[in-house]
C-alpha atoms as a PDB file:
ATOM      1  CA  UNK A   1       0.000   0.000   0.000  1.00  0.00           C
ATOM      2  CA  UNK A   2       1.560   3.248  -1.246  1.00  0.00           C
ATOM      3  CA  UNK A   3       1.008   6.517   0.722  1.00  0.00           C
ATOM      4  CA  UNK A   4       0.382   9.813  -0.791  1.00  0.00           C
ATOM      5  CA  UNK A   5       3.699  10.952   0.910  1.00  0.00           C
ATOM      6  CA  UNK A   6       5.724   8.456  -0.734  1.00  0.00           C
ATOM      7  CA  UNK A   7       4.110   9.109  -3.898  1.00  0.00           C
ATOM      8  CA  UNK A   8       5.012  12.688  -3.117  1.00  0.00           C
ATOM      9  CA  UNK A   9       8.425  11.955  -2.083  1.00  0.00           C
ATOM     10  CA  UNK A  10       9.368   9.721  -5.108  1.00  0.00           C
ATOM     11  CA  UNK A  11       8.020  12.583  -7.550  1.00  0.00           C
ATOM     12  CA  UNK A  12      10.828  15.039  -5.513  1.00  0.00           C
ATOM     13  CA  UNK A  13      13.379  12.208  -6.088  1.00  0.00           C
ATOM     14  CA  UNK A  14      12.709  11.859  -9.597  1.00  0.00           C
ATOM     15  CA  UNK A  15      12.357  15.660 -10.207  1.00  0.00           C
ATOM     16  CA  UNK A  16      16.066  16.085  -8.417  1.00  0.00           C
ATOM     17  CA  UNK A  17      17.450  13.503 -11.033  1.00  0.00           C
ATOM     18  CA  UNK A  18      16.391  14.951 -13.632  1.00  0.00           C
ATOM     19  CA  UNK A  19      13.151  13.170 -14.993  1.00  0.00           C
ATOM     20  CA  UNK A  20       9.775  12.739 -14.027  1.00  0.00           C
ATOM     21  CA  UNK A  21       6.516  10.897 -15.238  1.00  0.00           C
ATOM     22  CA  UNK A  22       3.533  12.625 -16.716  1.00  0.00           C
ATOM     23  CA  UNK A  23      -0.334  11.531 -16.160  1.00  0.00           C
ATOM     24  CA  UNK A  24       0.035   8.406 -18.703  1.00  0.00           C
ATOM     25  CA  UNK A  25       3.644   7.337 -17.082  1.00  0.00           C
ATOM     26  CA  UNK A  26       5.904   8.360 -19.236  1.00  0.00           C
ATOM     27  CA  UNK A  27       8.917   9.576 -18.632  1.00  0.00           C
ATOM     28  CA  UNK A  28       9.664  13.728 -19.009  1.00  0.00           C
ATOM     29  CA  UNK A  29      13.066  15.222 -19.249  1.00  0.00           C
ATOM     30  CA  UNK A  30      12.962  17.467 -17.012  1.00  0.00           C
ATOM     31  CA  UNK A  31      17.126  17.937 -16.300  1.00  0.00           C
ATOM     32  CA  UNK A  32      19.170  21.068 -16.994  1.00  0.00           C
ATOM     33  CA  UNK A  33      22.720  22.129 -17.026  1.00  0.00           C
ATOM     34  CA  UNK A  34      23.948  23.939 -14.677  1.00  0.00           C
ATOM     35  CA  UNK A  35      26.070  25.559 -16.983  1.00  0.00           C
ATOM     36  CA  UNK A  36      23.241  27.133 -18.556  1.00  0.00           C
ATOM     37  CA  UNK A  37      23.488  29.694 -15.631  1.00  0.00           C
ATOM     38  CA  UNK A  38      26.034  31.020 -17.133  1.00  0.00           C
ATOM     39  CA  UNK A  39      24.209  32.750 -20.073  1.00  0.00           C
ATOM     40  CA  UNK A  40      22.696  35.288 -17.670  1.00  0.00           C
ATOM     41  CA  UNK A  41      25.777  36.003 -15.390  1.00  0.00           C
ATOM     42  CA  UNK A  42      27.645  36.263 -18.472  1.00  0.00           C
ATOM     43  CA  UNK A  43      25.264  38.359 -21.369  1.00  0.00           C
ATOM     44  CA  UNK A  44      22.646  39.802 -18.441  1.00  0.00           C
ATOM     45  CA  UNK A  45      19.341  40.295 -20.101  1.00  0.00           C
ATOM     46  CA  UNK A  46      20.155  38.696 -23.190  1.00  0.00           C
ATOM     47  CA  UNK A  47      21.654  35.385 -21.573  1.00  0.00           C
ATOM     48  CA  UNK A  48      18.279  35.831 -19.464  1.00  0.00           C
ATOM     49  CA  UNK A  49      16.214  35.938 -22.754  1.00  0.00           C
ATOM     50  CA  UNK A  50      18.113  32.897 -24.648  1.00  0.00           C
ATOM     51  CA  UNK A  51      17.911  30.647 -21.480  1.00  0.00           C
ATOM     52  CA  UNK A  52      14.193  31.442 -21.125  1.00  0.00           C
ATOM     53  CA  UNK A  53      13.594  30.186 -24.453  1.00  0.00           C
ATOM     54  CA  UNK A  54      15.819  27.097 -24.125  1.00  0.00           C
ATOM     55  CA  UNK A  55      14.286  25.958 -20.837  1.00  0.00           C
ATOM     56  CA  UNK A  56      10.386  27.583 -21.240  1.00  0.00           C
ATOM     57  CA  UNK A  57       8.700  24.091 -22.482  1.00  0.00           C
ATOM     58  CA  UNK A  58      10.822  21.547 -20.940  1.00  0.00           C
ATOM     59  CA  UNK A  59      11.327  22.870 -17.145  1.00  0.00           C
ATOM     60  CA  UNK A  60       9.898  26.731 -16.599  1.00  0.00           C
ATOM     61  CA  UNK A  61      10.876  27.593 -13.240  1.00  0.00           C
ATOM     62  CA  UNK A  62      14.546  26.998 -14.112  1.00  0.00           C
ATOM     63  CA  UNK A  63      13.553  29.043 -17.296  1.00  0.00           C
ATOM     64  CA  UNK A  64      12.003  32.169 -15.090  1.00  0.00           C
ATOM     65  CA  UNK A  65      14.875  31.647 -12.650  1.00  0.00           C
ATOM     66  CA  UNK A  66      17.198  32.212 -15.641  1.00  0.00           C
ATOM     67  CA  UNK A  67      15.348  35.394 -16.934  1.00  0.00           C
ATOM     68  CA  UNK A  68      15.464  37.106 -13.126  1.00  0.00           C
ATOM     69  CA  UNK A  69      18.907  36.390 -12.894  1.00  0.00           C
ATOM     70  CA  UNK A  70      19.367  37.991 -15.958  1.00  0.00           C
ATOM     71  CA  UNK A  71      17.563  41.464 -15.307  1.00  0.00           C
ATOM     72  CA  UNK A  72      18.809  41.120 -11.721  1.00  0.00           C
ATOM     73  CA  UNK A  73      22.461  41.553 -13.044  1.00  0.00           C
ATOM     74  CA  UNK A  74      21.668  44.156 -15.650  1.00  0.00           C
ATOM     75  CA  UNK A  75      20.311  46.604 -12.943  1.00  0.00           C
ATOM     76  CA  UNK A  76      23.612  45.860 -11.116  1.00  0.00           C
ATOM     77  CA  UNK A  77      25.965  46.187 -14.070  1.00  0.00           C
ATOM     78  CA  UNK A  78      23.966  49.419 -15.495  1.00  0.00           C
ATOM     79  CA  UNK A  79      24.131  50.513 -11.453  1.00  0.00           C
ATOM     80  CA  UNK A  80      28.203  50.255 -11.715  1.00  0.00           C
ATOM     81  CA  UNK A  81      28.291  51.444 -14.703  1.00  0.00           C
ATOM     82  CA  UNK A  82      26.553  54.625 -13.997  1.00  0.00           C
ATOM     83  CA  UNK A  83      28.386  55.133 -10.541  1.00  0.00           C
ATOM     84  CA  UNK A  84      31.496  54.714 -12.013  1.00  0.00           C
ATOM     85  CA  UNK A  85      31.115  57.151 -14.614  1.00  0.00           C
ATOM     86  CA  UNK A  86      30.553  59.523 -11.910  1.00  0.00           C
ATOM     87  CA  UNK A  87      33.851  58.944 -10.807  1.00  0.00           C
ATOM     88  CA  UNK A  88      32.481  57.780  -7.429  1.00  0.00           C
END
């Protein structure tokens, strides 16, 4: 007899490895690089923007995750940049 917390509990485990089952059982690819982090660190808005877009259908929290980074970091870059030309 199967619980609804270990039902619950083996959807986590499978989600954390990087696949999970839809309504008819089969399996979803649901894993992302970590790498793909970079995009947004690296090109702000516009590594935002081409992460959203690679992630959006297959796993779309890591997508939105991706595109706040990204605007996150281009309100700190345009911050420093606009400080720094001050001189300050």
């Amino acid at each position: 007899m199967t619980t609804w917390k270990t039902i619950s509990i083996t959807i986590w485990i499978e989600n954390q490895l990087g696949f999970a089952t839809d309504k008819d059982g089969n399996v979803i690819d649901t894993s992302y690089s970590k790498w793909e982090y970079l995009l947004p660190i690296l090109f702000s808005i516009l590594g935002g923007l081409i992460m959203y877009f690679m992630e959006r259908k297959k796993n779309p929290d890591v997508a939105k995750k991706g595109l706040i980074l990204g605007l996150v970091l281009f309100f700190i870059y345009s911050a420093y940049a606009f400080f720094a030309s001050l001189g300050l």
